[in-house]
Protein backbone atom coordinates (compact mmCIF):
# COMPACT_ATOMS: atom_id res chain seq x y z
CA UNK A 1 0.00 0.00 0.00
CA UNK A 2 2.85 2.57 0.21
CA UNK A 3 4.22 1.69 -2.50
CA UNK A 4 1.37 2.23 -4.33
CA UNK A 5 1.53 5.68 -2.75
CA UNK A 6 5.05 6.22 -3.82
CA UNK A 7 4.29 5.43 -7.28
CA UNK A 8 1.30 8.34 -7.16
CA UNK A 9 3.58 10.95 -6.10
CA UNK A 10 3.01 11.06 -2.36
CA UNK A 11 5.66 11.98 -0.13
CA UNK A 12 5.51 9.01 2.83
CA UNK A 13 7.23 7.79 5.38
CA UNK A 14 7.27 4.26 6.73
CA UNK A 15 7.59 2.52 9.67
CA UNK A 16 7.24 -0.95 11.02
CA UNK A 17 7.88 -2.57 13.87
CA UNK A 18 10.48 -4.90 12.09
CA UNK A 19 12.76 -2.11 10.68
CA UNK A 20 14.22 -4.76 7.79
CA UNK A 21 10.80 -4.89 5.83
CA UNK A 22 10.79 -1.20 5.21
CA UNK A 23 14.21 -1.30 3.67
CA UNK A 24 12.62 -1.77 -0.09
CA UNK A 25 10.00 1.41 0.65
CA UNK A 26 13.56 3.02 1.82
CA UNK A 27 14.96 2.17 -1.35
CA UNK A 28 11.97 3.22 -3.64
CA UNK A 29 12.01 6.56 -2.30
CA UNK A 30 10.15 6.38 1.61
CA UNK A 31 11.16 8.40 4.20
CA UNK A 32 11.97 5.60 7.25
CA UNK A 33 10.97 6.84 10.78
CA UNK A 34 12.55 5.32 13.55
CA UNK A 35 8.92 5.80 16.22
CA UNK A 36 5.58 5.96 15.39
CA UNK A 37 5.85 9.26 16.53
CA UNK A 38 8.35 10.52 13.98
CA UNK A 39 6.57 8.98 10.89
CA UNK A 40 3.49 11.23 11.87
CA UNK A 41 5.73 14.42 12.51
CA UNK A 42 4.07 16.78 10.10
CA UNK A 43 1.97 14.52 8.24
CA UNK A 44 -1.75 15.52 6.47
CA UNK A 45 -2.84 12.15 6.57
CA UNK A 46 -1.69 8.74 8.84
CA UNK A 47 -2.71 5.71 8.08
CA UNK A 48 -2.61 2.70 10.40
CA UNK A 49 -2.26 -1.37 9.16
CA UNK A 50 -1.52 -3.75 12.12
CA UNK A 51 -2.33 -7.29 13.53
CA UNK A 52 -5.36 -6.35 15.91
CA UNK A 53 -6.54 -4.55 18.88
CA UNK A 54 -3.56 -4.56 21.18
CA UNK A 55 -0.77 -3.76 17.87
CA UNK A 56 -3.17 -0.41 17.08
CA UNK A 57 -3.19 0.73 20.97
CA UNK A 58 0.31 0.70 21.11
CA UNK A 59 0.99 2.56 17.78
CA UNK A 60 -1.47 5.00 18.16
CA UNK A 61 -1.37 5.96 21.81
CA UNK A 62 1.83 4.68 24.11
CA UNK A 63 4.34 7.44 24.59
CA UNK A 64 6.07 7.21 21.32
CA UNK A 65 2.95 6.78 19.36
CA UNK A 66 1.68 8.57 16.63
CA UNK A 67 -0.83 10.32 17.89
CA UNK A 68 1.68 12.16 20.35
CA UNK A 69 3.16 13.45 17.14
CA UNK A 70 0.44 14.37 15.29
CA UNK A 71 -0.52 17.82 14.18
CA UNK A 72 -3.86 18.81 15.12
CA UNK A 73 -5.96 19.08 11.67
CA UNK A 74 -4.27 15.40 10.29
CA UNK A 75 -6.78 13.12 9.37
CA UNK A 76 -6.52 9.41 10.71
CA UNK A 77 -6.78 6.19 8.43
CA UNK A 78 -7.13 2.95 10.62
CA UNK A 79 -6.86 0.26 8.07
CA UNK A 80 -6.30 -2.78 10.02
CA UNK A 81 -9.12 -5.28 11.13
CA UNK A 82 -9.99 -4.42 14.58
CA UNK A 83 -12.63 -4.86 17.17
CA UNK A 84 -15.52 -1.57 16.51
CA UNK A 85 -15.29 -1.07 20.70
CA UNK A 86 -11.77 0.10 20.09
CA UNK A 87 -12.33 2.01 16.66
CA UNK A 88 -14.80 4.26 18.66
CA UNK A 89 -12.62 4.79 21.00
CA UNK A 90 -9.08 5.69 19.06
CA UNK A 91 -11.50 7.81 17.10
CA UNK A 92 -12.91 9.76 20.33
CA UNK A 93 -9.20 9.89 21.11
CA UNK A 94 -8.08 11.58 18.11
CA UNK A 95 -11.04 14.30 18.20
CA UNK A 96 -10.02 14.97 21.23
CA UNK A 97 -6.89 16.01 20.28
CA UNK A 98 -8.45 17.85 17.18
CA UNK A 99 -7.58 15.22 14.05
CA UNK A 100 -10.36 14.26 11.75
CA UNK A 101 -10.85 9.83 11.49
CA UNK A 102 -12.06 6.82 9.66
CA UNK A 103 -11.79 3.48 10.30
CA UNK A 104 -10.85 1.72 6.78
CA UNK A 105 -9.92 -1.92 6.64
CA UNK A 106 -9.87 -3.08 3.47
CA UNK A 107 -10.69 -6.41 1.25
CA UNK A 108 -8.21 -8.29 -0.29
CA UNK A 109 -4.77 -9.13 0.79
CA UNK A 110 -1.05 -9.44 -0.26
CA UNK A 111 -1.86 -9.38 -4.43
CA UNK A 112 -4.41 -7.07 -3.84
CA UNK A 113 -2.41 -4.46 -2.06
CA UNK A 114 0.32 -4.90 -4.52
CA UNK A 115 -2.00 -4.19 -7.44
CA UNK A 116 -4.13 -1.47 -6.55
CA UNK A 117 -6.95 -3.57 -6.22
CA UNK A 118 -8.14 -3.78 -2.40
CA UNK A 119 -11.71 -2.00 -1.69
CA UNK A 120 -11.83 0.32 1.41
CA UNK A 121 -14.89 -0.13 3.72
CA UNK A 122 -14.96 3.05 5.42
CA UNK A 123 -16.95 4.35 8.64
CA UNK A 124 -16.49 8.10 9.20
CA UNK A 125 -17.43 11.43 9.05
CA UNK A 126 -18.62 12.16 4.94
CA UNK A 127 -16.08 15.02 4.95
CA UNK A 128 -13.83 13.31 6.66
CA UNK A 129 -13.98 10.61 4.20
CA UNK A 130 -14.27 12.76 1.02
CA UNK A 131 -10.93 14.16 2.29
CA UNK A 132 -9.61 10.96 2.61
CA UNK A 133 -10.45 9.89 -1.28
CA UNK A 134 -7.56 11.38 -3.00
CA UNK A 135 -4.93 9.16 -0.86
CA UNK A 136 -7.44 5.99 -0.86
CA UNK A 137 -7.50 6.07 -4.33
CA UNK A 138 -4.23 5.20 -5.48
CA UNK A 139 -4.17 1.88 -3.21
CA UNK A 140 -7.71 0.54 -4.31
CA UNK A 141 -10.23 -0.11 -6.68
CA UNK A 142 -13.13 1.06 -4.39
CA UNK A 143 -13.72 2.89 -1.63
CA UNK A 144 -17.23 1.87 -0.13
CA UNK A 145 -18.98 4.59 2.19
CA UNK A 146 -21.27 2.42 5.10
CA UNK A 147 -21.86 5.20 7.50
CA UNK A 148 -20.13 6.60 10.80
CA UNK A 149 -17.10 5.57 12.33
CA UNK A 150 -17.03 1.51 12.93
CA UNK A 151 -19.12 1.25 10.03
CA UNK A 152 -16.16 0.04 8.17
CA UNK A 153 -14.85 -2.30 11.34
CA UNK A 154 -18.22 -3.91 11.31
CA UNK A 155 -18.41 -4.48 7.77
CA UNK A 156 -14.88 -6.31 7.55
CA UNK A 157 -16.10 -8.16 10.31
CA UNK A 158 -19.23 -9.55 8.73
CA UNK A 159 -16.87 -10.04 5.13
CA UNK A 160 -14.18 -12.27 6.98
CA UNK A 161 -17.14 -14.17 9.46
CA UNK A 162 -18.28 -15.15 6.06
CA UNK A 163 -15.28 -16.21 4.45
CA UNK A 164 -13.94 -18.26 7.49
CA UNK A 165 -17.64 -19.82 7.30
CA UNK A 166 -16.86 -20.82 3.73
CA UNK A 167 -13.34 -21.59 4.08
CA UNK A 168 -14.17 -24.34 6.80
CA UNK A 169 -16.99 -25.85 4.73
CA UNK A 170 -14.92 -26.01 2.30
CA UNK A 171 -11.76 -27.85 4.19
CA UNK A 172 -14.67 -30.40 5.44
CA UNK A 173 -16.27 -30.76 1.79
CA UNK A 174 -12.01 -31.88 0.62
CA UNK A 175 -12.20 -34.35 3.19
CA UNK A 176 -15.22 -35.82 2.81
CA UNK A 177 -14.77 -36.36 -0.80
CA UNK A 178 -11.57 -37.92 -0.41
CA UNK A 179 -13.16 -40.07 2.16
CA UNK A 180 -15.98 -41.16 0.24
CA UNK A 181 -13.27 -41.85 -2.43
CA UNK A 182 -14.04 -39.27 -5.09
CA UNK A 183 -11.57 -37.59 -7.18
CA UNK A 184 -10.63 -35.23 -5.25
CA UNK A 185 -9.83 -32.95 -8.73
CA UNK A 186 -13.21 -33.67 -10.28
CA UNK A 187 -14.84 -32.68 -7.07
CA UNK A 188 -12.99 -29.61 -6.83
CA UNK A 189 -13.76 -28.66 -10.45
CA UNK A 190 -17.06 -29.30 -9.53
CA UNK A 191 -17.28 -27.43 -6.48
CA UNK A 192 -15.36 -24.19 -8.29
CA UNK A 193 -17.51 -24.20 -11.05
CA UNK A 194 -21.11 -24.78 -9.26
CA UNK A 195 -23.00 -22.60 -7.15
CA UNK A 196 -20.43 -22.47 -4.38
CA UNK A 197 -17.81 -21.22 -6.74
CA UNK A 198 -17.44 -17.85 -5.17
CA UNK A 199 -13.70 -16.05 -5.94
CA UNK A 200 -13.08 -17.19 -2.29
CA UNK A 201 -13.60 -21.13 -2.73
CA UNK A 202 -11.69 -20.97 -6.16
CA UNK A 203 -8.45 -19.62 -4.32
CA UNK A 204 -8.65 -20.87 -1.37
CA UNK A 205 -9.80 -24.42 -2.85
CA UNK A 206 -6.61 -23.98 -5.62
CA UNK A 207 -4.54 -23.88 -2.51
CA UNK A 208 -6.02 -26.39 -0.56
CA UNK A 209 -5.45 -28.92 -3.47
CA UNK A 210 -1.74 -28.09 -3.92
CA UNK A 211 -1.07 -27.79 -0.26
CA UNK A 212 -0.01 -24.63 -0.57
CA UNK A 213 0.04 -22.38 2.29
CA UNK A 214 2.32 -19.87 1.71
CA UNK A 215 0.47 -16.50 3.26
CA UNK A 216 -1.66 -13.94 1.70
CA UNK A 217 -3.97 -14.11 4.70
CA UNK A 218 -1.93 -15.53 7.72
CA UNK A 219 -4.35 -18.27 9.67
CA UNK A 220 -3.78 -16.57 14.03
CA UNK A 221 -5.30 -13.15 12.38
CA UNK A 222 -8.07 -14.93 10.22
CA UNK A 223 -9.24 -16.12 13.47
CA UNK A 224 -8.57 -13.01 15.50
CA UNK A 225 -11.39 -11.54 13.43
CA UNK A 226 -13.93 -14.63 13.95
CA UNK A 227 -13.71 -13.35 17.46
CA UNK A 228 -13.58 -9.67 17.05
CA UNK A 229 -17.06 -10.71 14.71
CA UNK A 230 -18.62 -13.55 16.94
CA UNK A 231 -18.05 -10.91 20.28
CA UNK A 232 -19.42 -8.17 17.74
CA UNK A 233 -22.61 -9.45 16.87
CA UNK A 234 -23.31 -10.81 20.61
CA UNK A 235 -23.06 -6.92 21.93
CA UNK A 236 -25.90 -6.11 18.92
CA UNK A 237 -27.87 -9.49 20.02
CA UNK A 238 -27.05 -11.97 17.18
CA UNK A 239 -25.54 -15.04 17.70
CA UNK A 240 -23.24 -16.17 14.40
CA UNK A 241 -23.95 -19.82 15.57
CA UNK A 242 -22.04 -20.71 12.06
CA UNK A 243 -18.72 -18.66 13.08
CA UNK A 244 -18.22 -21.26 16.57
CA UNK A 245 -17.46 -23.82 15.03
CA UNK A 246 -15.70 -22.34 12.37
CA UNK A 247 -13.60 -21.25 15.36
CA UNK A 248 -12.53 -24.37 17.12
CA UNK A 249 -11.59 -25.57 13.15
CA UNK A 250 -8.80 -22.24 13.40
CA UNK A 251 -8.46 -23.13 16.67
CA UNK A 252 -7.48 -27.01 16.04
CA UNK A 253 -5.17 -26.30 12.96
CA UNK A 254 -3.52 -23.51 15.09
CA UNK A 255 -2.86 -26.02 17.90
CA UNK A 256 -1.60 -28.31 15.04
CA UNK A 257 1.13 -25.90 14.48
CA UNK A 258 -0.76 -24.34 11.32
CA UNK A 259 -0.90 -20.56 12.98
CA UNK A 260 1.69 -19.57 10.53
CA UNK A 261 0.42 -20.51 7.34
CA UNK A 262 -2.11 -19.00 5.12
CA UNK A 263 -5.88 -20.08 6.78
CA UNK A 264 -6.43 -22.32 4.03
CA UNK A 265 -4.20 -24.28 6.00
CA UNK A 266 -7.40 -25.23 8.23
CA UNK A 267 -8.00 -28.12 5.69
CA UNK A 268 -5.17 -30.02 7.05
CA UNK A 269 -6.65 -30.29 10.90
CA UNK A 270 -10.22 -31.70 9.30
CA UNK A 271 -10.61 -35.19 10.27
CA UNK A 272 -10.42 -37.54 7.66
CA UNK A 273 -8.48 -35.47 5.42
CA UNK A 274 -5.61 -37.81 3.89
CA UNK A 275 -2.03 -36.81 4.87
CA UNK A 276 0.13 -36.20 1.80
CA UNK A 277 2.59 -39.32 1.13
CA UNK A 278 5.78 -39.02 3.10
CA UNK A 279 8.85 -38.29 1.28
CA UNK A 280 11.38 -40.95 0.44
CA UNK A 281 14.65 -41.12 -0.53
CA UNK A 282 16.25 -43.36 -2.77
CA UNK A 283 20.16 -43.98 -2.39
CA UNK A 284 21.31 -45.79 -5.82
């Protein structure tokens, strides 16, 4: 995302809690701050992406945070996925100290980011947001208005209950039909094809196949979120009875020593699901 932001002109500075991935922002131009603090030193607009809850306290408000830095009439981007209790209350923070905020996770991950091609939900203030546009643009291929701030926290929410949802069904539909002994191909094909086909089930299912769990989506923040959504929807009196045990699937792979690993990775803790064949070696 800044990169994208480099390549539209923007003057940005970086920083990340593991100094060595900014290097190649360094190197393309990015100014590299050593504090939260310092990146927001003079900056129109800051724009948050971390892991959850705890990760967006600390940036924003600990001593060296960026809100101690950060000129009164800035506006605040919160990008990351995090719980809509604290998203009201980072954005009651920063109006207190006279900065304008949304809360703007977006859809899509790793390819997405790189691309342009991640959609903003956004909660917030409509001049707030409007303001926002011209540096959401650059990084996305939509930017999706759904009302005031935690609009957009709730939204994400709802968008990642429902693809953990699928993603598990999908994990138990492999094993099954390698249980049952279909081809596990031809049921794929069948599956990607047919009315469950959504984008989701056709990369997710592509990876599940191949065993491929490199991360776009890394499986301990997948099922962060199924929290943040299930402890969401309790507080406005719905129960996401569907999302539970979607859970205790995360929750088994992660025990399983899947945490890591993109959450397609959830197919491998299914029971029944055949292991792959161990490797051999052959000494001539």
């Amino acid at each position: 995302m800044a990169a994208r932001l480099l390549d539209a002109g923007f003057s940005v500075t970086v920083w990340n809690r593991t100094a060595d991935r900014v290097e190649p922002l360094r190197q393309r131009g990015a100014s590299v701050a050593s504090a939260p603090r310092e990146a927001a030193a003079g900056a129109d607009v800051l724009i948050g992406m971390v892991a959850d809850d705890t990760a967006s306290r600390a940036v924003w408000t600990e001593d060296d945070g960026a809100l101690s830095g950060t000129r009164r009439d800035a506006l605040i981007v919160e990008c990351s996925t995090l719980s809509p209790e604290w998203v009201q209350q980072l954005a009651q923070i920063a109006r207190e100290r006279g900065c304008a905020f949304i809360d703007s996770p977006v859809t899509g991950s790793k390819v997405q980011a790189a691309s342009g091609d991640v959609v903003f939900l956004v909660g917030g203030d409509p001049d707030a947001v409007e303001r926002a546009r011209p540096v959401l643009r650059p990084m996305s291929r939509d930017i999706v208005h759904l009302g005031p701030v935690g609009s957009g926290a709730r939204m994400k929410l709802i968008n990642n209950f429902v693809g953990a949802v699928q993603t598990v069904a999908l994990a138990q539909a492999v094993a099954f039909s390698g249980a049952c002994g279909l081809d596990l191909a031809a049921a794929m094909a069948v599956l990607m094809n047919g009315a469950p086909g959504s984008p989701l089930v056709k990369t997710v299912g592509a990876r599940m196949m191949s065993r491929d769990y490199s991360v776009n989506f890394m499986m301990k923040l997948m099922r962060k979120d199924i929290g943040y959504a299930i402890a969401e929807a309790r507080r406005c009196g719905v129960t996401l009875t569907t999302a539970i045990p979607a859970a205790e699937a995360f929750d088994a792979a992660i025990a399983e020593g899947h945490g890591a690993e993109d959450f397609a990775a959830v197919a491998e803790s299914i029971p029944g699901r055949a292991r792959p064949a161990a490797k051999t070696a052959r000494i001539p």
